[in-house]
PDB file of N, CA and C in Angstrom:
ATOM      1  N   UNK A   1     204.461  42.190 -46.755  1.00  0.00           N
ATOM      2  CA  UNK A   1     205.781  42.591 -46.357  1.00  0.00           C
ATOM      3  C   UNK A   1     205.935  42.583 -44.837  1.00  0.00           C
ATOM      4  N   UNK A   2     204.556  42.962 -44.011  1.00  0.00           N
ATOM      5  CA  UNK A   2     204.806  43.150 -42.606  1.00  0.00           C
ATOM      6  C   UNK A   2     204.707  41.145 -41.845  1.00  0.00           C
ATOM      7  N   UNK A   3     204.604  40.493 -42.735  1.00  0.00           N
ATOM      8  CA  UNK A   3     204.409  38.981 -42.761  1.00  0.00           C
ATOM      9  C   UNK A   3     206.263  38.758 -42.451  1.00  0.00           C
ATOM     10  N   UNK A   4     206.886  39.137 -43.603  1.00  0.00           N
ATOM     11  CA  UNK A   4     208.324  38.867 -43.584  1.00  0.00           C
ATOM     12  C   UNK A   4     209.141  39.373 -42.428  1.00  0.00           C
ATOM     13  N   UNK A   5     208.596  40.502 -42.573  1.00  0.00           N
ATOM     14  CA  UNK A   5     209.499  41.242 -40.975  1.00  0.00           C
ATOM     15  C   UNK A   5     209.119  40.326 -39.526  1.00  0.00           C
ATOM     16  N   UNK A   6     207.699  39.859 -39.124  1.00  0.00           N
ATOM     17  CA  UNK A   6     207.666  39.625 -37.831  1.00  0.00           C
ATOM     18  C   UNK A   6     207.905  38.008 -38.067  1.00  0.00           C
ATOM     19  N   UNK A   7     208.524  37.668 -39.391  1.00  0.00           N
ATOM     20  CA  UNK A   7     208.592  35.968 -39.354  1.00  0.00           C
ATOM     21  C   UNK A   7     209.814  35.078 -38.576  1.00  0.00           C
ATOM     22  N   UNK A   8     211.035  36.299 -37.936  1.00  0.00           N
ATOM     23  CA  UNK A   8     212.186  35.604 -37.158  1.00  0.00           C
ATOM     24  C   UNK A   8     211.378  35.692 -35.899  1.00  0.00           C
ATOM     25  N   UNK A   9     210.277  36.895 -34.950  1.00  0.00           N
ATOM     26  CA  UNK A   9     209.728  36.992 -34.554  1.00  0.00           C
ATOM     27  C   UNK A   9     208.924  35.876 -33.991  1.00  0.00           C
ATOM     28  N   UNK A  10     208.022  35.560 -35.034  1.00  0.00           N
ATOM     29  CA  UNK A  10     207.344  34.317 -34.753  1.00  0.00           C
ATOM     30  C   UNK A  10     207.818  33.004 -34.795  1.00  0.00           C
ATOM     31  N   UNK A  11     209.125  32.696 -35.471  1.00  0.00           N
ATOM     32  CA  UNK A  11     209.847  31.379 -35.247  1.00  0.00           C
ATOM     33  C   UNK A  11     210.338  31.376 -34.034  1.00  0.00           C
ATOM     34  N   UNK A  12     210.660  32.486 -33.354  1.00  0.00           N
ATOM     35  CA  UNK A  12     211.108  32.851 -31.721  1.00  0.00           C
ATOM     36  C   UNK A  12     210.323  32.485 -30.907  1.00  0.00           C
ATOM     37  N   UNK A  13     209.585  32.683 -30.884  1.00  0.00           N
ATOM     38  CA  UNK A  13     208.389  32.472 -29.982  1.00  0.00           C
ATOM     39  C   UNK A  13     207.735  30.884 -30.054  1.00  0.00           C
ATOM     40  N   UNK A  14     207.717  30.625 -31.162  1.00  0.00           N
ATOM     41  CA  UNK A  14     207.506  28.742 -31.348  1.00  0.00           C
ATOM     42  C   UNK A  14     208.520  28.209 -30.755  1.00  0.00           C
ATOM     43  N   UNK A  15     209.962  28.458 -30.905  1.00  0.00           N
ATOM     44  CA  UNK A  15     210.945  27.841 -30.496  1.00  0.00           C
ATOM     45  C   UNK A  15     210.462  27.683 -28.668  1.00  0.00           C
ATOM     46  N   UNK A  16     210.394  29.041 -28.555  1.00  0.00           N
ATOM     47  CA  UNK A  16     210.081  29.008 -26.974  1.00  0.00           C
ATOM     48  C   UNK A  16     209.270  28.362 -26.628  1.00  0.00           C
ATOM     49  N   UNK A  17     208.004  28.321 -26.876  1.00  0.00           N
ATOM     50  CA  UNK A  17     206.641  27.671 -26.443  1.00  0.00           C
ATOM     51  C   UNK A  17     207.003  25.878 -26.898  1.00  0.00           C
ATOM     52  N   UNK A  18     208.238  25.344 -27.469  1.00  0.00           N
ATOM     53  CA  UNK A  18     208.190  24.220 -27.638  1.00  0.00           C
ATOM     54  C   UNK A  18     209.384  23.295 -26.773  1.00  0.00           C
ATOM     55  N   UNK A  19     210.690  24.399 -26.749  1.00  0.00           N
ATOM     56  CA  UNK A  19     211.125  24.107 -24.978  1.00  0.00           C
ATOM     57  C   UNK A  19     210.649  23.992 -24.140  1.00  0.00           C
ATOM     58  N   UNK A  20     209.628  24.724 -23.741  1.00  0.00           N
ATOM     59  CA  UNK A  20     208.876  24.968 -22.337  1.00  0.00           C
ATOM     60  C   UNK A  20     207.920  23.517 -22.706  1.00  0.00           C
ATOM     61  N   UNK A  21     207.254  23.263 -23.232  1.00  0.00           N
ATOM     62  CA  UNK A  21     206.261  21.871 -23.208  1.00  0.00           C
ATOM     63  C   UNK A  21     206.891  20.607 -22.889  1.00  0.00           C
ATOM     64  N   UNK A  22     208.894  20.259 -23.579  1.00  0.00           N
ATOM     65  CA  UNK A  22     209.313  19.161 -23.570  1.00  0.00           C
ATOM     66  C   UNK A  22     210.087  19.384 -22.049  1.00  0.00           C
ATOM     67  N   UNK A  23     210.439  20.650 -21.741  1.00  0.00           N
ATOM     68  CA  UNK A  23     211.000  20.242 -19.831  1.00  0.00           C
ATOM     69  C   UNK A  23     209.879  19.893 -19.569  1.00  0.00           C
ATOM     70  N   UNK A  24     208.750  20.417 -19.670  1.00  0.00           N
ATOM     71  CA  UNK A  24     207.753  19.530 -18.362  1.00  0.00           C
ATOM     72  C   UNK A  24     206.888  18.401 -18.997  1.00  0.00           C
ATOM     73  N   UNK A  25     207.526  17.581 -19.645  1.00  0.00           N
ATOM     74  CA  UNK A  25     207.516  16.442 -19.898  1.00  0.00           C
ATOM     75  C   UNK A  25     208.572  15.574 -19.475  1.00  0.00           C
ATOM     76  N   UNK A  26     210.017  16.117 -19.191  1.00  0.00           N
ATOM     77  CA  UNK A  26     210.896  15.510 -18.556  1.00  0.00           C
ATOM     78  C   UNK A  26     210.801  15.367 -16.816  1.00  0.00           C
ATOM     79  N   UNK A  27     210.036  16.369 -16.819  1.00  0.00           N
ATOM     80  CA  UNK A  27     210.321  16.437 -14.650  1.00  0.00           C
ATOM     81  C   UNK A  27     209.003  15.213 -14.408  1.00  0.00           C
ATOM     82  N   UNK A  28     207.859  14.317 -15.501  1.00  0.00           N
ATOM     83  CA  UNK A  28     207.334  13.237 -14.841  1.00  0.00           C
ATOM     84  C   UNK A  28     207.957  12.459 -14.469  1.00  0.00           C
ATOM     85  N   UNK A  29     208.904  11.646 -16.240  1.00  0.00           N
ATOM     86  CA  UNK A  29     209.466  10.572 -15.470  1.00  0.00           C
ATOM     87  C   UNK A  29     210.504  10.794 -13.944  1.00  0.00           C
ATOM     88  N   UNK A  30     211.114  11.602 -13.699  1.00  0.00           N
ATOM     89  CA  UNK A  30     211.826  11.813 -12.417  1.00  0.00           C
ATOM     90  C   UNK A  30     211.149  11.759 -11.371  1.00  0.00           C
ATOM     91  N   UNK A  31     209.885  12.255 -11.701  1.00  0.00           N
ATOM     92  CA  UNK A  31     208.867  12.219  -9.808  1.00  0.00           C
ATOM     93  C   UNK A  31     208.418  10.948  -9.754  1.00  0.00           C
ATOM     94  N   UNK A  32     208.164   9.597 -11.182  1.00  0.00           N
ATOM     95  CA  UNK A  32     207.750   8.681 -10.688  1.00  0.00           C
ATOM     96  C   UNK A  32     209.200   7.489 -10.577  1.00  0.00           C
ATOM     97  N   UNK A  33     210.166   8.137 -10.527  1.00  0.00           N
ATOM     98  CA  UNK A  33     211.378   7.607 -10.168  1.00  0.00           C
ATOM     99  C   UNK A  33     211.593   7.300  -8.723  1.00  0.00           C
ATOM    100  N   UNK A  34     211.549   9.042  -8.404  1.00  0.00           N
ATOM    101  CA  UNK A  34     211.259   8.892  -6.859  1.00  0.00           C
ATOM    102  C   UNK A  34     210.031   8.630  -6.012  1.00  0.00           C
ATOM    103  N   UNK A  35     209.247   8.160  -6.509  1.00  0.00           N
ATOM    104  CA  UNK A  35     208.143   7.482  -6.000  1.00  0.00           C
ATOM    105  C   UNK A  35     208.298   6.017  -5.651  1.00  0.00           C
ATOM    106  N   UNK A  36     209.219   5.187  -6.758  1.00  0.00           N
ATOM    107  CA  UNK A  36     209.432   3.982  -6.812  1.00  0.00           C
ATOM    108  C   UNK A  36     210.757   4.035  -5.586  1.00  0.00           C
ATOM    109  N   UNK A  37     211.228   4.731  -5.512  1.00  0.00           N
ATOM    110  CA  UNK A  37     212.263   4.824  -4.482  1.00  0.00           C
ATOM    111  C   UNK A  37     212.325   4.704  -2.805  1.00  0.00           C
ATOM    112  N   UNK A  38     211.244   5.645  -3.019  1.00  0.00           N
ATOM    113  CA  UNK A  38     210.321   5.823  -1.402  1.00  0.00           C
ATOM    114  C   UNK A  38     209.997   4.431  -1.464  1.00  0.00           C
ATOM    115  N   UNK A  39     208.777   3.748  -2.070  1.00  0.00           N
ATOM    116  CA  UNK A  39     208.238   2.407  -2.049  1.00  0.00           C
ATOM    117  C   UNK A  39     209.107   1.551  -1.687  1.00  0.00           C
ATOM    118  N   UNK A  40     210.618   1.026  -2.294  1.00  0.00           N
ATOM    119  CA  UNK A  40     210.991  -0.036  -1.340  1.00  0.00           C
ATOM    120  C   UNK A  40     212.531   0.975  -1.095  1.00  0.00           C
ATOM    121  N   UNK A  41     212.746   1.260   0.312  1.00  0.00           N
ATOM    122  CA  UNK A  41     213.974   2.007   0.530  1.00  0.00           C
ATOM    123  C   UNK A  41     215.154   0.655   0.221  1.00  0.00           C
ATOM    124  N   UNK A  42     214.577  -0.491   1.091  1.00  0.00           N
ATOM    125  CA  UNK A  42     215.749  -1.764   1.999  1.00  0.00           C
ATOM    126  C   UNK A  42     216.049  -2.483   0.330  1.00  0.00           C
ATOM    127  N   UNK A  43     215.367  -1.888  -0.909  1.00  0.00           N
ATOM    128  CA  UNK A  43     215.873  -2.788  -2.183  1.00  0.00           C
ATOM    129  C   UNK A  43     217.498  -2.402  -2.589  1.00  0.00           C
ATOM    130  N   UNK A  44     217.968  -1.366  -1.948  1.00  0.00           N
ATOM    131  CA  UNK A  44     219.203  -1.052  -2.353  1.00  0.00           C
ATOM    132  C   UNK A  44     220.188  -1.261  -1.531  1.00  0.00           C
ATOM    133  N   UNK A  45     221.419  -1.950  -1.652  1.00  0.00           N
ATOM    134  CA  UNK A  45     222.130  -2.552  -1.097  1.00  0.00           C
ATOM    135  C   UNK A  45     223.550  -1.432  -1.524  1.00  0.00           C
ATOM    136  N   UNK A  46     224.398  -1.403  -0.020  1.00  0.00           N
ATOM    137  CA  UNK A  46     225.472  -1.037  -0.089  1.00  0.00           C
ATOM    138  C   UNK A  46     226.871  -1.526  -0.017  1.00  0.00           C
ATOM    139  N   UNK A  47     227.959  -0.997  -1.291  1.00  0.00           N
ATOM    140  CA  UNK A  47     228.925  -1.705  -1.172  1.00  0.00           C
ATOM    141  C   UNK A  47     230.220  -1.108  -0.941  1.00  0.00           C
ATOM    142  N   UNK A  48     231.155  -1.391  -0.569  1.00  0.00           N
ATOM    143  CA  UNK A  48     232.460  -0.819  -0.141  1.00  0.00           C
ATOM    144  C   UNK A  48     233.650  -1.728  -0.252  1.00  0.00           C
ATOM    145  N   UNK A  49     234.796  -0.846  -0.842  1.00  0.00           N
ATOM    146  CA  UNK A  49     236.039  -2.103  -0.826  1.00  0.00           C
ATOM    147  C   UNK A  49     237.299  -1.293  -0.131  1.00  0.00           C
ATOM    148  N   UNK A  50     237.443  -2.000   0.777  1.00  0.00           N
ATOM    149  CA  UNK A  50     238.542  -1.521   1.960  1.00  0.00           C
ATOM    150  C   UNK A  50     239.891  -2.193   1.980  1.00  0.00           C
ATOM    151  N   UNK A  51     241.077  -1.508   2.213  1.00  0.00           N
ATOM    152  CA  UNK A  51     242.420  -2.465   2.296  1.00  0.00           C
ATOM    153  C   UNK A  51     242.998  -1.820   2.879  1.00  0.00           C
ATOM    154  N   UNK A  52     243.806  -3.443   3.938  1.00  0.00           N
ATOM    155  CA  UNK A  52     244.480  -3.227   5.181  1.00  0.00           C
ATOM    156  C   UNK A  52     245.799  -3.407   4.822  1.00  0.00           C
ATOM    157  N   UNK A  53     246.866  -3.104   5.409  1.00  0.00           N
ATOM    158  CA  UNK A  53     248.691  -3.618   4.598  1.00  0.00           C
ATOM    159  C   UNK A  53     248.928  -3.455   5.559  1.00  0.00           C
ATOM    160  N   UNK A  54     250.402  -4.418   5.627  1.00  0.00           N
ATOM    161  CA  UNK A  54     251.586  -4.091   6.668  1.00  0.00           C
ATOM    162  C   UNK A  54     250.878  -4.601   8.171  1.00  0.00           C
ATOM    163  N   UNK A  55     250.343  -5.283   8.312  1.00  0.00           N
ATOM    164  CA  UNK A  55     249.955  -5.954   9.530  1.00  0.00           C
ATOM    165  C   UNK A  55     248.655  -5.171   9.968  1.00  0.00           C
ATOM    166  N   UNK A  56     248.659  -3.589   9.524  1.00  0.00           N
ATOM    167  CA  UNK A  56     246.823  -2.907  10.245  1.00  0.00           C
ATOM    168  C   UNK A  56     245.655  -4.459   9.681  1.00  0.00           C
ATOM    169  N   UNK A  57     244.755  -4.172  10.864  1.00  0.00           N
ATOM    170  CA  UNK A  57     244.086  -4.737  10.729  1.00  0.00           C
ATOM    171  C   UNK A  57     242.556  -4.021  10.948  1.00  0.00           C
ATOM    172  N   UNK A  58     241.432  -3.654  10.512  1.00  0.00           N
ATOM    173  CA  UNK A  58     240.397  -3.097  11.174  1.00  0.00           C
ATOM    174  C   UNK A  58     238.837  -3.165  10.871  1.00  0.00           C
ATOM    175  N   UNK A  59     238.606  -4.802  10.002  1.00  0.00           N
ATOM    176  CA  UNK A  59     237.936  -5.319   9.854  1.00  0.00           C
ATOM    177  C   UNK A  59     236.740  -5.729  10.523  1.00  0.00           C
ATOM    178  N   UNK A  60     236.947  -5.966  11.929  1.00  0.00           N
ATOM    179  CA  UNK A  60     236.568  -6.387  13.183  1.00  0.00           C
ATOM    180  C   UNK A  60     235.097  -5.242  13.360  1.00  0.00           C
ATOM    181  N   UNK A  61     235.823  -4.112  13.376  1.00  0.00           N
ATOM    182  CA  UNK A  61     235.083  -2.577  13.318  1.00  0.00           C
ATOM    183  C   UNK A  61     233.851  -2.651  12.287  1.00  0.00           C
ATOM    184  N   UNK A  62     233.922  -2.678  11.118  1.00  0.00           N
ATOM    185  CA  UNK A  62     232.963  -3.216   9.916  1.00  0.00           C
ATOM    186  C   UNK A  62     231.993  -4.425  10.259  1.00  0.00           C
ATOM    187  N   UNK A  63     232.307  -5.325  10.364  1.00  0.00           N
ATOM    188  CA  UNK A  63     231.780  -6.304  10.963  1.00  0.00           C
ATOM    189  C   UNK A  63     230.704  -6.670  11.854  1.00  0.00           C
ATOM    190  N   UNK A  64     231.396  -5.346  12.963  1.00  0.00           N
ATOM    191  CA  UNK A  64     230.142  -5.001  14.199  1.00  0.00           C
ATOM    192  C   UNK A  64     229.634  -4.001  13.447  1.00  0.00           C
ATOM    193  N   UNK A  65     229.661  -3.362  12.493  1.00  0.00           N
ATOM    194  CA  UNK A  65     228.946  -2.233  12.657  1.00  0.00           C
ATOM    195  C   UNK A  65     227.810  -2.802  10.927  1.00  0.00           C
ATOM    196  N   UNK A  66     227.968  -4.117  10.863  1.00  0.00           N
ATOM    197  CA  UNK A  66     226.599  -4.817  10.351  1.00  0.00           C
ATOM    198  C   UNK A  66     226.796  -5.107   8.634  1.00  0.00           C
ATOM    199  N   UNK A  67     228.272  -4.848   8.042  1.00  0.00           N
ATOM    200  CA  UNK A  67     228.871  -5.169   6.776  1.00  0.00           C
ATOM    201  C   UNK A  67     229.355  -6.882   7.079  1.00  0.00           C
ATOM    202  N   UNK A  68     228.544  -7.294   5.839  1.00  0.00           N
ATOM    203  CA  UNK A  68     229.607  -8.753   5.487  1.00  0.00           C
ATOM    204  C   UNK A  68     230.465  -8.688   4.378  1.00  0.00           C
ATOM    205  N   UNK A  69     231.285  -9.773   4.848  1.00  0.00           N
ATOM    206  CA  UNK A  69     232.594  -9.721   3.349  1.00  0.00           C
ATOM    207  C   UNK A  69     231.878 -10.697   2.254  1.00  0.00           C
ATOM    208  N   UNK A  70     231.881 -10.273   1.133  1.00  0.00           N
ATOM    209  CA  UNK A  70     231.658 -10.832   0.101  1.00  0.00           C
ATOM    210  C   UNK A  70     232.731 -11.139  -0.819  1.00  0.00           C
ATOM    211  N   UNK A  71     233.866 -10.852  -1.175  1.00  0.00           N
ATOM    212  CA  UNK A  71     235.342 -11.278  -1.127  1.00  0.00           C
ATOM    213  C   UNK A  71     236.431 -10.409  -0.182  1.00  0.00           C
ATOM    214  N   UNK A  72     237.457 -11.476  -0.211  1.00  0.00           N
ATOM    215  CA  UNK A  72     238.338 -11.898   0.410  1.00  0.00           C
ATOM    216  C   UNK A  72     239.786 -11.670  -0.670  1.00  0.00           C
ATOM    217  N   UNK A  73     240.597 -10.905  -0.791  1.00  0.00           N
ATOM    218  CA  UNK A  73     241.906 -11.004  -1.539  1.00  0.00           C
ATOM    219  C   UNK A  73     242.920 -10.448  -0.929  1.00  0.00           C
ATOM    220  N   UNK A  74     243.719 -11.039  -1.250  1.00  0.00           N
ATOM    221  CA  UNK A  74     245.197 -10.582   0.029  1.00  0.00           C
ATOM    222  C   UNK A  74     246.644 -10.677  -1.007  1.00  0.00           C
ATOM    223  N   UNK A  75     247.658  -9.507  -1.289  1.00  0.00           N
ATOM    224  CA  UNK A  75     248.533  -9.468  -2.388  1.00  0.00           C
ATOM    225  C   UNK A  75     250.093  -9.145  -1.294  1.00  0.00           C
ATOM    226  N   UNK A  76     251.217  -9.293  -2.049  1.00  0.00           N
ATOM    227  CA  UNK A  76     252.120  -9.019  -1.496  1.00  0.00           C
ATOM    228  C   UNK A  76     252.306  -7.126  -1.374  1.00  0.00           C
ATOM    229  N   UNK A  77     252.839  -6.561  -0.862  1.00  0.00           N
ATOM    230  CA  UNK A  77     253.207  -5.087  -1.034  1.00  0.00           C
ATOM    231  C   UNK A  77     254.389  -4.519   0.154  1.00  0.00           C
ATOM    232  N   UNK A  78     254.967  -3.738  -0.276  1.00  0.00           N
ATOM    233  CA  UNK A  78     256.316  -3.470   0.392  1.00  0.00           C
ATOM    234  C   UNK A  78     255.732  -2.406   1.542  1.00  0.00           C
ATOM    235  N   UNK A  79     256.308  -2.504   2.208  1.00  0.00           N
ATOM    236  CA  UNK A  79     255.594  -1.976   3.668  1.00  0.00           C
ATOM    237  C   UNK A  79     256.776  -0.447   3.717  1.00  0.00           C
ATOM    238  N   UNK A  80     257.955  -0.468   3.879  1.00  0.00           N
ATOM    239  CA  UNK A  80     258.804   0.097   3.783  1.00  0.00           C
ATOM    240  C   UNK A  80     260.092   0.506   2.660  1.00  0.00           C
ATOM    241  N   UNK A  81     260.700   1.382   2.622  1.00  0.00           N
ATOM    242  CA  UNK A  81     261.997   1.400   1.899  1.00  0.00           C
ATOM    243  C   UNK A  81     263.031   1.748   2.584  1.00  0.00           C
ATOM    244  N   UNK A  82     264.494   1.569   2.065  1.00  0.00           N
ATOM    245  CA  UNK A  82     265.784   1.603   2.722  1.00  0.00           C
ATOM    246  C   UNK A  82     266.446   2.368   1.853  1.00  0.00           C
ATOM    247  N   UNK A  83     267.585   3.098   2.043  1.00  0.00           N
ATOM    248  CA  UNK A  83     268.221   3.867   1.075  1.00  0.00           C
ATOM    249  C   UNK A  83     269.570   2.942   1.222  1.00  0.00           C
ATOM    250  N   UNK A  84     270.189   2.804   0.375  1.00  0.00           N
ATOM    251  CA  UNK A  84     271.689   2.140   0.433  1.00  0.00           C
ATOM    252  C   UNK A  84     272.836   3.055  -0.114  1.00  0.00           C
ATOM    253  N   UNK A  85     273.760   2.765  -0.251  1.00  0.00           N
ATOM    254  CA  UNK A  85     275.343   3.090  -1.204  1.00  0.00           C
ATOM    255  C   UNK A  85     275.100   2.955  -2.766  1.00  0.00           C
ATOM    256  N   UNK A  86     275.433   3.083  -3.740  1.00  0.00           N
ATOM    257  CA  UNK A  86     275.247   2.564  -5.108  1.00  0.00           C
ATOM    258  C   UNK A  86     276.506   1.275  -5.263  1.00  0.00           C
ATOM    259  N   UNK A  87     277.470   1.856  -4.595  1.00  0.00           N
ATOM    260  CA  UNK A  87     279.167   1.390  -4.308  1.00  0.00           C
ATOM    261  C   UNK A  87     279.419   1.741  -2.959  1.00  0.00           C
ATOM    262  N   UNK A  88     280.742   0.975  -2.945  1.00  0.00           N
ATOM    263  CA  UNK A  88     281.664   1.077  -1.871  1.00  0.00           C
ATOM    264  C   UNK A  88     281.606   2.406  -1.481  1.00  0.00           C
ATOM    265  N   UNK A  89     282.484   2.842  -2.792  1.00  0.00           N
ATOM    266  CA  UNK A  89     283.214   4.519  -2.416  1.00  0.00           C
ATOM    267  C   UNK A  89     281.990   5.582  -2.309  1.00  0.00           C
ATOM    268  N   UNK A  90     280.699   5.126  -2.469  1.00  0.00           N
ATOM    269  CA  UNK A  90     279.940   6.001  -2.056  1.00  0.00           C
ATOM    270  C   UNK A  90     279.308   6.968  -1.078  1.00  0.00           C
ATOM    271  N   UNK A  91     279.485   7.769  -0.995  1.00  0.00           N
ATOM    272  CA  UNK A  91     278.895   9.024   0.488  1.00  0.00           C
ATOM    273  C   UNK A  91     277.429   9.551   0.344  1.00  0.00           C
ATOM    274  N   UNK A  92     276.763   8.896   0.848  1.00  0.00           N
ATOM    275  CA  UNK A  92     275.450   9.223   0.626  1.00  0.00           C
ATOM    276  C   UNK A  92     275.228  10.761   1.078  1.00  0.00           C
ATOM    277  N   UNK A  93     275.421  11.168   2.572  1.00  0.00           N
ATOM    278  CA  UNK A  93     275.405  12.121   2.517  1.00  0.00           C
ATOM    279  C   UNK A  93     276.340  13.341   1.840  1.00  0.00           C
ATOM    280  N   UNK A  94     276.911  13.082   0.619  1.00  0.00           N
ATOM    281  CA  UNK A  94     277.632  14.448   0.348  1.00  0.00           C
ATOM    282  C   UNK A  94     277.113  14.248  -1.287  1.00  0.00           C
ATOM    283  N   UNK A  95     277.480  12.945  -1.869  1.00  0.00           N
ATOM    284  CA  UNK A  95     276.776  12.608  -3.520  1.00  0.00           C
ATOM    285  C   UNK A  95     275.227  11.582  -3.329  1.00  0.00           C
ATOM    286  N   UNK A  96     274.399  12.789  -3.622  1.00  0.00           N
ATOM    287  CA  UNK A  96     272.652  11.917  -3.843  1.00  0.00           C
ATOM    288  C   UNK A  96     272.522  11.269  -4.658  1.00  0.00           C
ATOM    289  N   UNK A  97     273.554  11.164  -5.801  1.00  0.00           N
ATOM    290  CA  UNK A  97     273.209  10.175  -7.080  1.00  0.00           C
ATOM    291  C   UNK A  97     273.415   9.044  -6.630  1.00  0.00           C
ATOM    292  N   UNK A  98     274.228   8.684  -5.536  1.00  0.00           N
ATOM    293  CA  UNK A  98     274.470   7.411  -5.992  1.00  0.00           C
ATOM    294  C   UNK A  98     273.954   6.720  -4.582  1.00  0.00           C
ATOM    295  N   UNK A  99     272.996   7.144  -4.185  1.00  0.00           N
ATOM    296  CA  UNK A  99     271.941   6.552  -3.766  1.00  0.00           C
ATOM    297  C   UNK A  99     271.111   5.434  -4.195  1.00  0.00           C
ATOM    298  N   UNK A 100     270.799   4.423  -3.943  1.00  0.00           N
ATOM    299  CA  UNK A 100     269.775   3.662  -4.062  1.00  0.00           C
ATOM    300  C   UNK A 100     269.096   3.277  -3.421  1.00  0.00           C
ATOM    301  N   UNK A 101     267.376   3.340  -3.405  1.00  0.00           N
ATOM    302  CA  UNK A 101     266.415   3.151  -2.788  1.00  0.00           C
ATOM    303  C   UNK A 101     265.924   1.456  -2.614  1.00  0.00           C
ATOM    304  N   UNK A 102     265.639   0.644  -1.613  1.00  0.00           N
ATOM    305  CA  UNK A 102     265.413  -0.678  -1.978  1.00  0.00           C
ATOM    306  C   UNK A 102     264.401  -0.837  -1.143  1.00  0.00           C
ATOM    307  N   UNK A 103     263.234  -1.801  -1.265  1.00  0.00           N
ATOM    308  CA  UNK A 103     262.456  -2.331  -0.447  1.00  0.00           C
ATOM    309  C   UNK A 103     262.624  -2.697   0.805  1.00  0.00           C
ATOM    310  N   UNK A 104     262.462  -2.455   1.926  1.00  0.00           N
ATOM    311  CA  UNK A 104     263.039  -3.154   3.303  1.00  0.00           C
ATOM    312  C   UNK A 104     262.287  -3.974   3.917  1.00  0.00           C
ATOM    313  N   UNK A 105     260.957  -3.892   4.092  1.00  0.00           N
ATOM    314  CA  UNK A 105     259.740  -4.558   4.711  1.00  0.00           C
ATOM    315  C   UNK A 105     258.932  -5.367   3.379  1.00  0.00           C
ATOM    316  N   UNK A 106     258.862  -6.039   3.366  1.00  0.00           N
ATOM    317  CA  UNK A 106     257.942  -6.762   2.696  1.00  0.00           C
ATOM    318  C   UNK A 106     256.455  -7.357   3.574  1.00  0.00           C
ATOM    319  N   UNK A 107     255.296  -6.754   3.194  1.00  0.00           N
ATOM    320  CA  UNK A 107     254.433  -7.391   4.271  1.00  0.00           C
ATOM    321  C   UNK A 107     252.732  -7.734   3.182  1.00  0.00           C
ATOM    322  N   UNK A 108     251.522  -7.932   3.266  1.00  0.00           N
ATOM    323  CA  UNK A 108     250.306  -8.572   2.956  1.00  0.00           C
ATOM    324  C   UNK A 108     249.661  -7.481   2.997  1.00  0.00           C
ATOM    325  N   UNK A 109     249.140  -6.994   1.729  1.00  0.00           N
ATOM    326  CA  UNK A 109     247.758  -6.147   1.680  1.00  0.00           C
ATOM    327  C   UNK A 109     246.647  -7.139   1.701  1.00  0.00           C
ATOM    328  N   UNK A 110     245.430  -6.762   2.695  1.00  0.00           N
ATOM    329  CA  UNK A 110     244.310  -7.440   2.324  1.00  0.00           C
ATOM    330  C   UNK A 110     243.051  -6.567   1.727  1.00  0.00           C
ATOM    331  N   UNK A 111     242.591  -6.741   0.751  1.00  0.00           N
ATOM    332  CA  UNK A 111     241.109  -6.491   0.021  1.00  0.00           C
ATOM    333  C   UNK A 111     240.032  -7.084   0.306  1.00  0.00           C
ATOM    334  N   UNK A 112     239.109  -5.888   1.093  1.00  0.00           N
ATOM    335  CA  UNK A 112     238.065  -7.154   1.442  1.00  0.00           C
ATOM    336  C   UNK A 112     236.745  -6.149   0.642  1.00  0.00           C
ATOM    337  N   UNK A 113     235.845  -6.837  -0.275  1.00  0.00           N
ATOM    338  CA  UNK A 113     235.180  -6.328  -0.871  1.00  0.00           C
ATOM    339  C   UNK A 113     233.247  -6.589   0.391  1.00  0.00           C
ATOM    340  N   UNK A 114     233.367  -5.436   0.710  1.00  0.00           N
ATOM    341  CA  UNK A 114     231.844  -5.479   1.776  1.00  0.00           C
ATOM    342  C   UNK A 114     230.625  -5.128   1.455  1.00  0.00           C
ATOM    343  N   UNK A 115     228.991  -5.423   2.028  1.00  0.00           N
ATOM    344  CA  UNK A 115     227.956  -5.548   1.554  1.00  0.00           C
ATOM    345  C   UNK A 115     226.860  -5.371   2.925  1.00  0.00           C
ATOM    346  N   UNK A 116     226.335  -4.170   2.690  1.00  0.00           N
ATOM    347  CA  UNK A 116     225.183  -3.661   3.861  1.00  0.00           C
ATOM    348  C   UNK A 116     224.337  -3.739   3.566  1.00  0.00           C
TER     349      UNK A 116
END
């Protein structure tokens, strides 16, 4: 009978003693992760994707500072907006509905996808 009572007891305690064995079986593979890491630092390469619009340009900066372009993409995109009349009889400043918003600038986003 004293078998039955300490038997949640002793499944407690296995449970425990069998967590504790499989974490420190997990923290090897991680230390020989970072072992392989240290060994070659220069195997990992860095990448970045930057975009210029509306005439900025600041590529030049990247460039010197030791990034090459590995693509090149350039899209249309509206640089600005304009508010107009909807109509004639419209008063923008007194009725906001009848407002309309329109593109004014049209200018070149460029995407340049980079590699250190």
């Amino acid at each position: 009978m004293k078998i039955i009572k300490h038997f949640p007891l002793i499944i407690l305690i296995a449970i425990f003693l069998i967590s504790c064995r499989t974490s420190a079986n997990k923290d090897y593979p991680i230390n020989n992760l970072e072992k392989n890491i240290d060994d070659n630092p220069n195997s990992e390469q860095k990448r970045m994707e930057i975009k210029f619009s509306c005439g900025e340009d600041g590529i030049s900066e990247y460039l010197d500072d030791g990034w090459n372009i590995l693509k090149e993409d350039s899209q249309e995109k509206i640089c600005t907006w304009k508010s107009v009349p909807a109509t004639k009889d419209c008063n923008m400043e007194k009725d906001k509905g009848c407002k309309i918003t329109k593109p004014d600038k049209i200018g070149e986003e460029k995407i340049y996808l980079l590699e250190k």
